[in-house]
PDB file of N, CA and C in Angstrom:
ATOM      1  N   UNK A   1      87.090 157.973  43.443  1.00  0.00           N
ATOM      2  CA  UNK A   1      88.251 158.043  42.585  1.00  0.00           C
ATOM      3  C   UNK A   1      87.831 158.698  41.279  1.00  0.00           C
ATOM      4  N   UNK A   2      88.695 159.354  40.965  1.00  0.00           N
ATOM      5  CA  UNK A   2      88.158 160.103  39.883  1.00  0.00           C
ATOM      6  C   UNK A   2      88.689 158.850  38.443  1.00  0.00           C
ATOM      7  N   UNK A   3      87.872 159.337  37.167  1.00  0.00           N
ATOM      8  CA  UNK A   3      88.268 158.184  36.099  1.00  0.00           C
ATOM      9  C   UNK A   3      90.000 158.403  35.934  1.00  0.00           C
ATOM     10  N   UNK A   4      90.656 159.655  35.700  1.00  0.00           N
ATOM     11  CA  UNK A   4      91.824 159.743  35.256  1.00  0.00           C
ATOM     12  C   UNK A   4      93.004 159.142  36.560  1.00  0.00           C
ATOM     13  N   UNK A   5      92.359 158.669  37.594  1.00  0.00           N
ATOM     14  CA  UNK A   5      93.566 158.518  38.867  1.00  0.00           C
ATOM     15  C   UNK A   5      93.992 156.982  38.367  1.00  0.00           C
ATOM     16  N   UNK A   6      95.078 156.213  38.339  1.00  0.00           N
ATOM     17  CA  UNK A   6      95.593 155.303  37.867  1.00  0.00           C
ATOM     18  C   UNK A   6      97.006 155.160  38.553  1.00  0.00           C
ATOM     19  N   UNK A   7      97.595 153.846  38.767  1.00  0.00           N
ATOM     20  CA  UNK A   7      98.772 153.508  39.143  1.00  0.00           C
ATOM     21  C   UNK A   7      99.802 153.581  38.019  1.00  0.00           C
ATOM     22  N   UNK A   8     100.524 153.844  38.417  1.00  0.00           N
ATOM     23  CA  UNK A   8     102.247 153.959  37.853  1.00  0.00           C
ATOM     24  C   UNK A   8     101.609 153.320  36.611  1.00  0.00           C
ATOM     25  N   UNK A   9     102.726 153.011  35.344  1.00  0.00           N
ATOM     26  CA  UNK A   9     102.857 152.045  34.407  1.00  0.00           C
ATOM     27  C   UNK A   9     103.129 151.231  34.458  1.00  0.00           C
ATOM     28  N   UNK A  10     104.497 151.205  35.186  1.00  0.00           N
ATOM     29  CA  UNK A  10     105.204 150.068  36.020  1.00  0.00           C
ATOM     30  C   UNK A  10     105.459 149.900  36.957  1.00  0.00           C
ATOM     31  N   UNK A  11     105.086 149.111  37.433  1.00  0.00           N
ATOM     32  CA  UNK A  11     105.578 148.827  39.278  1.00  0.00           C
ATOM     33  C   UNK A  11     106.428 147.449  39.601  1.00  0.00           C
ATOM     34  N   UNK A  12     107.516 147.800  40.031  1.00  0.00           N
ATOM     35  CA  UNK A  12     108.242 146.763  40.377  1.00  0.00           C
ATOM     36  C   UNK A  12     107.803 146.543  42.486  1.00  0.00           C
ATOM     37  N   UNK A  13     108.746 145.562  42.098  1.00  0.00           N
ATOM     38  CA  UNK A  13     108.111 144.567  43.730  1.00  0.00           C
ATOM     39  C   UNK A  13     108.888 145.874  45.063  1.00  0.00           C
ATOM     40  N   UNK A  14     109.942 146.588  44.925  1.00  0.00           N
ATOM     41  CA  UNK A  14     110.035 147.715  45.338  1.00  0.00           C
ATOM     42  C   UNK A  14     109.151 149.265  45.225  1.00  0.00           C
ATOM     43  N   UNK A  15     108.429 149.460  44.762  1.00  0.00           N
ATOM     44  CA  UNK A  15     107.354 150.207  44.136  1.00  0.00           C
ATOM     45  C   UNK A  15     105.870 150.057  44.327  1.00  0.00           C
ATOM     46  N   UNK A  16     105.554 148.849  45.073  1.00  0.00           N
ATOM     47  CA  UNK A  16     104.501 148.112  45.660  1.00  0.00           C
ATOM     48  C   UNK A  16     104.540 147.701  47.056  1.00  0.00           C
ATOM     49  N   UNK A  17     104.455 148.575  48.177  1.00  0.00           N
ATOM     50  CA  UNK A  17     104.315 148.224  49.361  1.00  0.00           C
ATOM     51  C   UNK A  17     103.216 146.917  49.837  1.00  0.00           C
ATOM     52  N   UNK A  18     104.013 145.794  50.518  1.00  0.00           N
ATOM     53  CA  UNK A  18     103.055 145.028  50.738  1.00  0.00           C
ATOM     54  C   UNK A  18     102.179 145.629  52.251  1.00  0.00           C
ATOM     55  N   UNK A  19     100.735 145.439  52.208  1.00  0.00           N
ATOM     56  CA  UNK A  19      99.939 146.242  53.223  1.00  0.00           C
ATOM     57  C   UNK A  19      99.663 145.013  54.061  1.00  0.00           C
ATOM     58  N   UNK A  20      99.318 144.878  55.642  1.00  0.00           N
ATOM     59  CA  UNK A  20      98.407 144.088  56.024  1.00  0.00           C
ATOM     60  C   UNK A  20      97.116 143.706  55.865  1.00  0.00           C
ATOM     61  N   UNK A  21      96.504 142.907  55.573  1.00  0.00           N
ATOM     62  CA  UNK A  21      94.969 142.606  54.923  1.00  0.00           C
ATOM     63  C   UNK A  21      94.510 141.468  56.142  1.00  0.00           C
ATOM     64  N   UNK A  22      94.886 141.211  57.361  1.00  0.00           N
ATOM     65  CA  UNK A  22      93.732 140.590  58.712  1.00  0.00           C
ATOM     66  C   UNK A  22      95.419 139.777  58.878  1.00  0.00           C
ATOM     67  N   UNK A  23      94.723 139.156  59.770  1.00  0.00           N
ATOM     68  CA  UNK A  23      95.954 137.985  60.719  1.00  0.00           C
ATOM     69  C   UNK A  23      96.854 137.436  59.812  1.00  0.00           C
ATOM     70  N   UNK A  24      98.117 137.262  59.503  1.00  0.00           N
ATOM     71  CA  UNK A  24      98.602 136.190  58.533  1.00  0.00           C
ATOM     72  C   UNK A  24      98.612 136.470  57.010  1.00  0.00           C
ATOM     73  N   UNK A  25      98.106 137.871  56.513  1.00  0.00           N
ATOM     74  CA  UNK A  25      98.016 138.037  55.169  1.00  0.00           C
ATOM     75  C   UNK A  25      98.015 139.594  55.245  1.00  0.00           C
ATOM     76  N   UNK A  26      98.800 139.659  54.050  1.00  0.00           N
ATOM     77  CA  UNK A  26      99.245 140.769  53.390  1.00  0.00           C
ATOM     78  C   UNK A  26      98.626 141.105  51.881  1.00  0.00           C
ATOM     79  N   UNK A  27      98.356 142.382  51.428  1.00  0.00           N
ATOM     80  CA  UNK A  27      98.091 142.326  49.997  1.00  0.00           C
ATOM     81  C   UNK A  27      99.553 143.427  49.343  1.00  0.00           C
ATOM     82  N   UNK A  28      99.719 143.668  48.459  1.00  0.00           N
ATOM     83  CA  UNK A  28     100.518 144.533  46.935  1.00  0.00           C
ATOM     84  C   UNK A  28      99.503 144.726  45.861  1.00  0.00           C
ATOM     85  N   UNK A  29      98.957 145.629  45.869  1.00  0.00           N
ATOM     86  CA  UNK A  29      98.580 146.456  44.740  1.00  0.00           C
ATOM     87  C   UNK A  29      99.366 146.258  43.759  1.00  0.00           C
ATOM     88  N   UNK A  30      99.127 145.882  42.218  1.00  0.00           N
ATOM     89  CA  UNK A  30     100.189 145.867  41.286  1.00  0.00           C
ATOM     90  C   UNK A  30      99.666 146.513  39.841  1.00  0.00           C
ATOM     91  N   UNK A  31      98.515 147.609  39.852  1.00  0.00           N
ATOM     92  CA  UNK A  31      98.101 148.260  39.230  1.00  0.00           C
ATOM     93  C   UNK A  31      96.850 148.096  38.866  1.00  0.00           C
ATOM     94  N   UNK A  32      96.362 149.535  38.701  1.00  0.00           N
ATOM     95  CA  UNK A  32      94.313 150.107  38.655  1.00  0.00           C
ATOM     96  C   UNK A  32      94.091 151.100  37.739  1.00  0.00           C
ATOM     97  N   UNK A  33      92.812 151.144  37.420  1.00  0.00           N
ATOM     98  CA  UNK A  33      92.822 152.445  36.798  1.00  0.00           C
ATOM     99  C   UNK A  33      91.349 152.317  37.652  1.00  0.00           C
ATOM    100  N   UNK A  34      89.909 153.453  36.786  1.00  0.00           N
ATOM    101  CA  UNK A  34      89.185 153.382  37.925  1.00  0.00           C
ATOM    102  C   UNK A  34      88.047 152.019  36.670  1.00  0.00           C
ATOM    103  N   UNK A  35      88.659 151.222  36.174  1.00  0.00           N
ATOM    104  CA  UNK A  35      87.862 150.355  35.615  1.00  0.00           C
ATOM    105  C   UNK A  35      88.659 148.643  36.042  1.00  0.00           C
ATOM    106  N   UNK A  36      89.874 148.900  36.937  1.00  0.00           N
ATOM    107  CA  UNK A  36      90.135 147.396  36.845  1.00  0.00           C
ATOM    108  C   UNK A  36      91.672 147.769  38.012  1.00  0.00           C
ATOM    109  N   UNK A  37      91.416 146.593  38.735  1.00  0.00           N
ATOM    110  CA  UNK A  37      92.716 146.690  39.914  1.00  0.00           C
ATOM    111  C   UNK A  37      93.169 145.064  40.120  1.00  0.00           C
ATOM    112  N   UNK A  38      94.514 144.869  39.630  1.00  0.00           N
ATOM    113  CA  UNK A  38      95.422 143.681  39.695  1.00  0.00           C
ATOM    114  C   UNK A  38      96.071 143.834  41.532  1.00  0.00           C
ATOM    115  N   UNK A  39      95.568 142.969  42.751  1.00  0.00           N
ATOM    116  CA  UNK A  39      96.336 142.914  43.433  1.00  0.00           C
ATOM    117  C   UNK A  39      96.595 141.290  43.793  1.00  0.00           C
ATOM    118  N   UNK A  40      98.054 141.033  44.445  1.00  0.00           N
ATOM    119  CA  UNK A  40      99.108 139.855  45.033  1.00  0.00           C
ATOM    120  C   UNK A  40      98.314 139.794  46.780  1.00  0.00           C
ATOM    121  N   UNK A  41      97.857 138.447  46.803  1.00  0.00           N
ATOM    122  CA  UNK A  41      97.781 138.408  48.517  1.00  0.00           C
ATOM    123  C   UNK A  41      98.747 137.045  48.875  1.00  0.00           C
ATOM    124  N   UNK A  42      99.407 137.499  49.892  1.00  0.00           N
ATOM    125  CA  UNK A  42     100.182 136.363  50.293  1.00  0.00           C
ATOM    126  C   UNK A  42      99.390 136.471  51.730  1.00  0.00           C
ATOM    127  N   UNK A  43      99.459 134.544  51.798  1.00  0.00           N
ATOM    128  CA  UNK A  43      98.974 134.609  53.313  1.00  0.00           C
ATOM    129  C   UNK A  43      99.945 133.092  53.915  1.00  0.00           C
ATOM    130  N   UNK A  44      99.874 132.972  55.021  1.00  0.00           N
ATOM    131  CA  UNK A  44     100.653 132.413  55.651  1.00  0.00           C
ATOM    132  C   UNK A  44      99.736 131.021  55.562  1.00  0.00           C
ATOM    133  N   UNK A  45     100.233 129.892  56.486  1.00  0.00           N
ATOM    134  CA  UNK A  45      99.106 128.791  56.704  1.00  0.00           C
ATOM    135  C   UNK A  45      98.748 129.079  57.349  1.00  0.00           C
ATOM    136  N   UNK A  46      96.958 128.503  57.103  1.00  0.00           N
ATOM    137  CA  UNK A  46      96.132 128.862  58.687  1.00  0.00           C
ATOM    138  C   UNK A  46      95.508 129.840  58.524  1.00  0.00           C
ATOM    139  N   UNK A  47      95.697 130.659  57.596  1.00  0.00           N
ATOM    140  CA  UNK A  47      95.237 132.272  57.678  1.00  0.00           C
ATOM    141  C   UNK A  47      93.882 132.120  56.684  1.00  0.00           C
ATOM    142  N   UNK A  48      93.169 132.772  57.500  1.00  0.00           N
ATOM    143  CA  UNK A  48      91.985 133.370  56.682  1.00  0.00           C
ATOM    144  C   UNK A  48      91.568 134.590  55.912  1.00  0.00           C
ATOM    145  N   UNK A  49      91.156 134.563  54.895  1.00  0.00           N
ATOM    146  CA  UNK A  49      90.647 135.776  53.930  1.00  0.00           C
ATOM    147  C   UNK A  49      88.751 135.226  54.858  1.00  0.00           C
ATOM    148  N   UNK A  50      88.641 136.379  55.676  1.00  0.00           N
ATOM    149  CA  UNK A  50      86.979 136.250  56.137  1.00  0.00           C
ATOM    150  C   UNK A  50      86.174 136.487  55.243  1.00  0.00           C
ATOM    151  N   UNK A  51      84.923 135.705  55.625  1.00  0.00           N
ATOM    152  CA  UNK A  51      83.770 135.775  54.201  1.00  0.00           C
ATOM    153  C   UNK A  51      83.658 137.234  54.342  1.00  0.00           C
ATOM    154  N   UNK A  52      82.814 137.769  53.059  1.00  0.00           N
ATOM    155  CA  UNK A  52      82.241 139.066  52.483  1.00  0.00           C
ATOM    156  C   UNK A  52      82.062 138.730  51.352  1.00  0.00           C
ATOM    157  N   UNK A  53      81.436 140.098  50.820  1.00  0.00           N
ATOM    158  CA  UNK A  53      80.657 140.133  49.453  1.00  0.00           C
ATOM    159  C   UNK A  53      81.230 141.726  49.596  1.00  0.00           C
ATOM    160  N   UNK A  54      81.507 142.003  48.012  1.00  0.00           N
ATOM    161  CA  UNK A  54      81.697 143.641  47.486  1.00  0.00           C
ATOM    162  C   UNK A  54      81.004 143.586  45.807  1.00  0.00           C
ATOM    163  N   UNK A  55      80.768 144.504  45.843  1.00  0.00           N
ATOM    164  CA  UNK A  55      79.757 144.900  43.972  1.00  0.00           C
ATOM    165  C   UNK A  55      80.786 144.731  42.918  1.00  0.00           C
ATOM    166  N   UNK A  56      82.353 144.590  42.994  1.00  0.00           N
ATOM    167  CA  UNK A  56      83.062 144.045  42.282  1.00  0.00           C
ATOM    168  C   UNK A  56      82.761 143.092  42.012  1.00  0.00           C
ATOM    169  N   UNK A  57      83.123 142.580  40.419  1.00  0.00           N
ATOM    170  CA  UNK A  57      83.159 141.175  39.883  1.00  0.00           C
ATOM    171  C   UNK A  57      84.998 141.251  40.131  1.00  0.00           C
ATOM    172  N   UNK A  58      85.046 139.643  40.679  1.00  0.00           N
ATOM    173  CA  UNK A  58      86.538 139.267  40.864  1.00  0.00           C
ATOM    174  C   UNK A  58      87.147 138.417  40.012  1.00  0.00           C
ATOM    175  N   UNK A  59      88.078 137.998  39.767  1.00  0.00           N
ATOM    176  CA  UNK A  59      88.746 136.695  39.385  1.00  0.00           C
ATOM    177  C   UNK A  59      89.940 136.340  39.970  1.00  0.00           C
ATOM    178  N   UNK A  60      90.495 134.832  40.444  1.00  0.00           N
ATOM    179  CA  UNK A  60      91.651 135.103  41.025  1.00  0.00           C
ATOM    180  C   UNK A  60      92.130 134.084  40.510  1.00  0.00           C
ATOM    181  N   UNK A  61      93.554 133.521  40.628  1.00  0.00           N
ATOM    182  CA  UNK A  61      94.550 132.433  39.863  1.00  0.00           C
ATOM    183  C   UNK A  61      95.376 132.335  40.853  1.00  0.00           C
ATOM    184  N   UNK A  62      95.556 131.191  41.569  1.00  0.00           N
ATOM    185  CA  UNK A  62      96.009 130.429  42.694  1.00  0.00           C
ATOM    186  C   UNK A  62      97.579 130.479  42.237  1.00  0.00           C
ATOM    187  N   UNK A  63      98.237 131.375  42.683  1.00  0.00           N
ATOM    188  CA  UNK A  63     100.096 131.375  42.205  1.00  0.00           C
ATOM    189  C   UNK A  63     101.156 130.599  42.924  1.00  0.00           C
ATOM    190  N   UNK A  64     101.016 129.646  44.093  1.00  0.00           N
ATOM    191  CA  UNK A  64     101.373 128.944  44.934  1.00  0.00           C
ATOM    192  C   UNK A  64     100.501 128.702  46.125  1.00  0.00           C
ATOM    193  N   UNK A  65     101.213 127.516  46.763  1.00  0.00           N
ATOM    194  CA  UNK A  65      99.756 127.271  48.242  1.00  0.00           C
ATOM    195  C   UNK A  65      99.100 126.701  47.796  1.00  0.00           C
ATOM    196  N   UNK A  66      98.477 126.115  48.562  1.00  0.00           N
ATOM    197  CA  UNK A  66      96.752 125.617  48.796  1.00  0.00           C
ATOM    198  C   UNK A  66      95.647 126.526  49.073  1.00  0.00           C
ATOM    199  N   UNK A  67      94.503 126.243  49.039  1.00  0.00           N
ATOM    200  CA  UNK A  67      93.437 127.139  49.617  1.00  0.00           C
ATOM    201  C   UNK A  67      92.113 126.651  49.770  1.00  0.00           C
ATOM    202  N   UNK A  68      91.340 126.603  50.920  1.00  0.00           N
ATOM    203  CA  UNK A  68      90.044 126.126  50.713  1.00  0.00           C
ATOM    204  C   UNK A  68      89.007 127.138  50.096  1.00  0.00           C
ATOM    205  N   UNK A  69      88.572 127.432  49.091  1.00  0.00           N
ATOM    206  CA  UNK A  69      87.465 128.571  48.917  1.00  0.00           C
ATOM    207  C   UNK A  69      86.151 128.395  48.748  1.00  0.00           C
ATOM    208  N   UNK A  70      85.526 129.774  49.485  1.00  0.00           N
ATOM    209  CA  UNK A  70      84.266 129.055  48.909  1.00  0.00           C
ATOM    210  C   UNK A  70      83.439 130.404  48.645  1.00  0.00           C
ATOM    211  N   UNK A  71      82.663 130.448  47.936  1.00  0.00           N
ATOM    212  CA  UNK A  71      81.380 131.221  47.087  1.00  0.00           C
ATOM    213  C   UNK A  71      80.322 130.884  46.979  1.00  0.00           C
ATOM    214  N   UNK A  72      79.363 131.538  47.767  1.00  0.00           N
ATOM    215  CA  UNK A  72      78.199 131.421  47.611  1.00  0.00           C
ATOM    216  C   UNK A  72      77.883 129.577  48.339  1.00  0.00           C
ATOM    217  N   UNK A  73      78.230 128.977  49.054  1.00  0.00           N
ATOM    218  CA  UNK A  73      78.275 128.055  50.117  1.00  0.00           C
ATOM    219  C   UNK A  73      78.518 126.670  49.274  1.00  0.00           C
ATOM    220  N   UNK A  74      79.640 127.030  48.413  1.00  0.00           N
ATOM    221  CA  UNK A  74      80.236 126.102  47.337  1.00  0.00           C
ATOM    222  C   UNK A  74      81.416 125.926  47.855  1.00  0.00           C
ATOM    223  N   UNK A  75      81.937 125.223  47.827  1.00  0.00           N
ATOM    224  CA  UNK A  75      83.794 125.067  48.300  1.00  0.00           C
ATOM    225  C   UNK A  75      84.594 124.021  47.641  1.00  0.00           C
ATOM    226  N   UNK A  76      85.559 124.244  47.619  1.00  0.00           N
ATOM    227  CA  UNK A  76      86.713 123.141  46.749  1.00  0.00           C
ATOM    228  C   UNK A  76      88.196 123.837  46.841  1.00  0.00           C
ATOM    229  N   UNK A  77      88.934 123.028  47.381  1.00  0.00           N
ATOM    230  CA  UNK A  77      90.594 122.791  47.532  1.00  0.00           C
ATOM    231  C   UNK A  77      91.345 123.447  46.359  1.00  0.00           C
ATOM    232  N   UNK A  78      91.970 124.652  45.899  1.00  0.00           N
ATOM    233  CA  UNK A  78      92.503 125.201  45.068  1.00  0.00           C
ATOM    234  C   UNK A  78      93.752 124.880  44.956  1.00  0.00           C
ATOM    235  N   UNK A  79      94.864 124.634  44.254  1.00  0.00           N
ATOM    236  CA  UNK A  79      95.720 124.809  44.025  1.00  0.00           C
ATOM    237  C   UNK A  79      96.969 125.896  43.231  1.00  0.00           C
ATOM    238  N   UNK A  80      98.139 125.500  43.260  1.00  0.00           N
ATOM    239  CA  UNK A  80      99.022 126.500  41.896  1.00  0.00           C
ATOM    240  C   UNK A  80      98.304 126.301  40.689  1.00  0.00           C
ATOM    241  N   UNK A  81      98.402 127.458  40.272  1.00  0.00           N
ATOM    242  CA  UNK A  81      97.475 127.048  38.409  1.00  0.00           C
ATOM    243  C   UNK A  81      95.968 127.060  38.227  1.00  0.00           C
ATOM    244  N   UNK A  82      95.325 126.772  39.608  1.00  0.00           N
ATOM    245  CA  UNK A  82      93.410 126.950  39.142  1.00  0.00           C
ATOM    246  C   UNK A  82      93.409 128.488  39.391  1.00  0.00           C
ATOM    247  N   UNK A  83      92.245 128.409  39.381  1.00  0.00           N
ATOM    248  CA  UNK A  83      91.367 129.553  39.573  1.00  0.00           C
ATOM    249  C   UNK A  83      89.972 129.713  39.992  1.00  0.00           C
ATOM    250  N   UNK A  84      89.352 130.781  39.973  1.00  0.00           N
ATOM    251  CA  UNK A  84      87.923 130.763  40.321  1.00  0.00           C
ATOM    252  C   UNK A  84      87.677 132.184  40.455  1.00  0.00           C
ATOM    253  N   UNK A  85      86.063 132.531  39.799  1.00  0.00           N
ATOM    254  CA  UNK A  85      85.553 133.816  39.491  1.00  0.00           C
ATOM    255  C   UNK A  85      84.706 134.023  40.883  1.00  0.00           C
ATOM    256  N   UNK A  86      84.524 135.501  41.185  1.00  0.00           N
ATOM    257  CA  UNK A  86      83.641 135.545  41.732  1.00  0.00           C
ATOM    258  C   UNK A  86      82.799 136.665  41.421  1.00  0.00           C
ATOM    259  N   UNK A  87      81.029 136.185  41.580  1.00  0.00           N
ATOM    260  CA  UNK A  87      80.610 136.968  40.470  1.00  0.00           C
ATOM    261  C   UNK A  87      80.204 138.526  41.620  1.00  0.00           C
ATOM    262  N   UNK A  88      79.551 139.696  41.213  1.00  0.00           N
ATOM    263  CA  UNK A  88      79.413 140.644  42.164  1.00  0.00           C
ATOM    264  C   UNK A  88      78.604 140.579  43.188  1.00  0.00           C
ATOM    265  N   UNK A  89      78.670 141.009  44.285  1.00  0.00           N
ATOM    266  CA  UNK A  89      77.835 140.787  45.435  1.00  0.00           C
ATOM    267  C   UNK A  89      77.859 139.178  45.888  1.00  0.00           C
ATOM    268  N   UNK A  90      78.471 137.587  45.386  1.00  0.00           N
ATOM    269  CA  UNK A  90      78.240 136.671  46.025  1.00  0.00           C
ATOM    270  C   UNK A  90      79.385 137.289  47.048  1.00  0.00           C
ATOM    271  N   UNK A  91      79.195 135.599  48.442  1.00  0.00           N
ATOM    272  CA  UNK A  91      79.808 135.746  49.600  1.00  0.00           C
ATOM    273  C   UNK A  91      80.447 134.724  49.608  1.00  0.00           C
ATOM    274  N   UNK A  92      81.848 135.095  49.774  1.00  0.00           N
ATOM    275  CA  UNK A  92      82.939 134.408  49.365  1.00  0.00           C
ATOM    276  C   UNK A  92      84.186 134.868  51.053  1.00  0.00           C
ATOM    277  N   UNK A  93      85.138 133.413  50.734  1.00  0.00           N
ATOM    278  CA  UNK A  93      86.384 133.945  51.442  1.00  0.00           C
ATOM    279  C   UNK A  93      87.265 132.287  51.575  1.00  0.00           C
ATOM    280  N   UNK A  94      88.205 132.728  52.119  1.00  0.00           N
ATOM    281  CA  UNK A  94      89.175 131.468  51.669  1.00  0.00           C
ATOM    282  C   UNK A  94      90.106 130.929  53.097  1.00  0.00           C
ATOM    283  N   UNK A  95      90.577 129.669  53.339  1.00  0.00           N
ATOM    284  CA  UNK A  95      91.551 129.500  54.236  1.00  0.00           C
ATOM    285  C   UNK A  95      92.282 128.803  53.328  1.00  0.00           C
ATOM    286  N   UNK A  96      93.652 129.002  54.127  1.00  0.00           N
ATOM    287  CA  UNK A  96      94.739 129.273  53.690  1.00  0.00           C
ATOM    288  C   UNK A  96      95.179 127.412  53.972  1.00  0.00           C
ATOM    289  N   UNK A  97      95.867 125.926  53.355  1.00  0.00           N
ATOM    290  CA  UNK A  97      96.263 125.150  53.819  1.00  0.00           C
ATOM    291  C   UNK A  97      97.331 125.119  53.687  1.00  0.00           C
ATOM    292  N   UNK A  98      97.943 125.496  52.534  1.00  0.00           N
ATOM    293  CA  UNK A  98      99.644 125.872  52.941  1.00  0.00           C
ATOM    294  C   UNK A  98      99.976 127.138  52.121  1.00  0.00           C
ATOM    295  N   UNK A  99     100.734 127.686  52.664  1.00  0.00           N
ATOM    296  CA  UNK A  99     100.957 129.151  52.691  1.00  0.00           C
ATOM    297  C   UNK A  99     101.220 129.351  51.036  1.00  0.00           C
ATOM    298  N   UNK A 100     100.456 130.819  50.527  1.00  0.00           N
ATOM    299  CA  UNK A 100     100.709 131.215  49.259  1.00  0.00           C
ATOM    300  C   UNK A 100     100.539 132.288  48.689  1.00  0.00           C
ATOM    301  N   UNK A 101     100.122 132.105  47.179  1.00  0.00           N
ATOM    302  CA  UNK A 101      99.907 133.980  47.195  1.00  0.00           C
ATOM    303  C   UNK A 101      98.793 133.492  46.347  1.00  0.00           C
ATOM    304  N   UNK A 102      97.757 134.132  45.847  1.00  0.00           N
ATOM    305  CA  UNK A 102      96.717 134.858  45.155  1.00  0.00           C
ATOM    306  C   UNK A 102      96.609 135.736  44.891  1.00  0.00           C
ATOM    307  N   UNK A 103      96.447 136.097  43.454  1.00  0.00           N
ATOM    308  CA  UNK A 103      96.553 136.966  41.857  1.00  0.00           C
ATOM    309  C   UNK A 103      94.592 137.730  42.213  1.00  0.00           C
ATOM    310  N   UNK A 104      94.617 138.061  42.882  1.00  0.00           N
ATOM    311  CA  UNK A 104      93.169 138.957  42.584  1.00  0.00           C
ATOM    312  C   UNK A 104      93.060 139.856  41.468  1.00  0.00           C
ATOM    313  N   UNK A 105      92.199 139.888  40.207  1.00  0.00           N
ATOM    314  CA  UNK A 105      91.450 140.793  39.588  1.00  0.00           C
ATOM    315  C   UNK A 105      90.327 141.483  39.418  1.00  0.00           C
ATOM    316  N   UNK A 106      89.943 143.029  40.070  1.00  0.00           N
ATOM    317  CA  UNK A 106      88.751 143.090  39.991  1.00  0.00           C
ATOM    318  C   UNK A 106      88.335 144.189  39.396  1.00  0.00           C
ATOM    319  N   UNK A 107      87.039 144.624  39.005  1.00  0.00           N
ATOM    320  CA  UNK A 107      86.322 145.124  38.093  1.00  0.00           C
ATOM    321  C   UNK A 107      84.737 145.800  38.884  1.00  0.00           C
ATOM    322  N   UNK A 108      84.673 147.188  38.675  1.00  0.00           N
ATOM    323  CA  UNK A 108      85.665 147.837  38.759  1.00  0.00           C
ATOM    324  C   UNK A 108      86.621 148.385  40.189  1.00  0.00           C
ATOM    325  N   UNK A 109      87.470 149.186  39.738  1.00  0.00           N
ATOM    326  CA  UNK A 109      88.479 149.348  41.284  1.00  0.00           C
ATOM    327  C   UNK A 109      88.036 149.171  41.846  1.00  0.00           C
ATOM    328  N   UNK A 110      89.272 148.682  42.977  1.00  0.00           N
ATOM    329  CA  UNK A 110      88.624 148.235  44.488  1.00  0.00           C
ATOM    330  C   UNK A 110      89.540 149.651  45.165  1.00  0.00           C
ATOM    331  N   UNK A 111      88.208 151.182  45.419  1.00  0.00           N
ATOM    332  CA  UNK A 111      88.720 151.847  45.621  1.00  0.00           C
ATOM    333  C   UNK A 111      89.163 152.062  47.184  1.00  0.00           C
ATOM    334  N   UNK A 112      88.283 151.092  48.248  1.00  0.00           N
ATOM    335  CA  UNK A 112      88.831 150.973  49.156  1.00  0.00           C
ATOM    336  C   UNK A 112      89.910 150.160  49.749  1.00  0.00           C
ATOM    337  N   UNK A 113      90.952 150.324  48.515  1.00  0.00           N
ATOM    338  CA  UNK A 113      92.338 149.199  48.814  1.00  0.00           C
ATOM    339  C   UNK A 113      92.969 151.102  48.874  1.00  0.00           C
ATOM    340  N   UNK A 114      92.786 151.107  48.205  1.00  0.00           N
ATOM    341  CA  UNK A 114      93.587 152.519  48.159  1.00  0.00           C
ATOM    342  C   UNK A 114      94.359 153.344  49.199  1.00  0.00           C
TER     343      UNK A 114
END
């Protein structure tokens, strides 16, 4: 990605195609530049985000749902309103206990959402 490629200014929820991201979950891109990318994952119950690790540093904020997560072979029950960082390269991923969305922030772009 080159530095100047960047999303809209504004993106409304029409303007943001939600993509498939594995069984039961979807992501929305909701704006990047090539230093920082805000995306929405909704996943169903039951559904898994599979472990991995990427050289992004993440952060995410639990926006409804439950979630079991875990990092680096740490785990704890998330709710609406927490959160949790993840730092670059740990190995992380989440199940889903009742269906929701998650606020991902990461640093820098995640140019293979693109």
């Amino acid at each position: 990605m080159s530095s100047n490629k960047s999303s809209e200014v504004f993106l409304t929820l029409s303007d943001a195609p939600w993509t498939p991201a594995g069984t039961g979950v979807e992501r929305q891109i909701m704006g990047y530049d090539a230093s920082v990318m805000l995306v929405k994952v909704r996943f169903e119950k039951d559904a898994i985000g599979e472990k991995h690790s990427h050289p992004h540093a993440q952060t995410t904020c639990v926006v409804s749902g439950s979630f079991l997560v875990e990092v680096d072979d740490r785990q704890q029950v998330l709710r609406a309103g927490d959160g949790f960082y993840i730092p670059p390269g740990a190995v992380h991923g989440v199940k889903c206990l009742e269906a929701g969305v998650l606020l991902d922030a990461f640093s820098p772009c995640r140019e293979d959402f693109l």
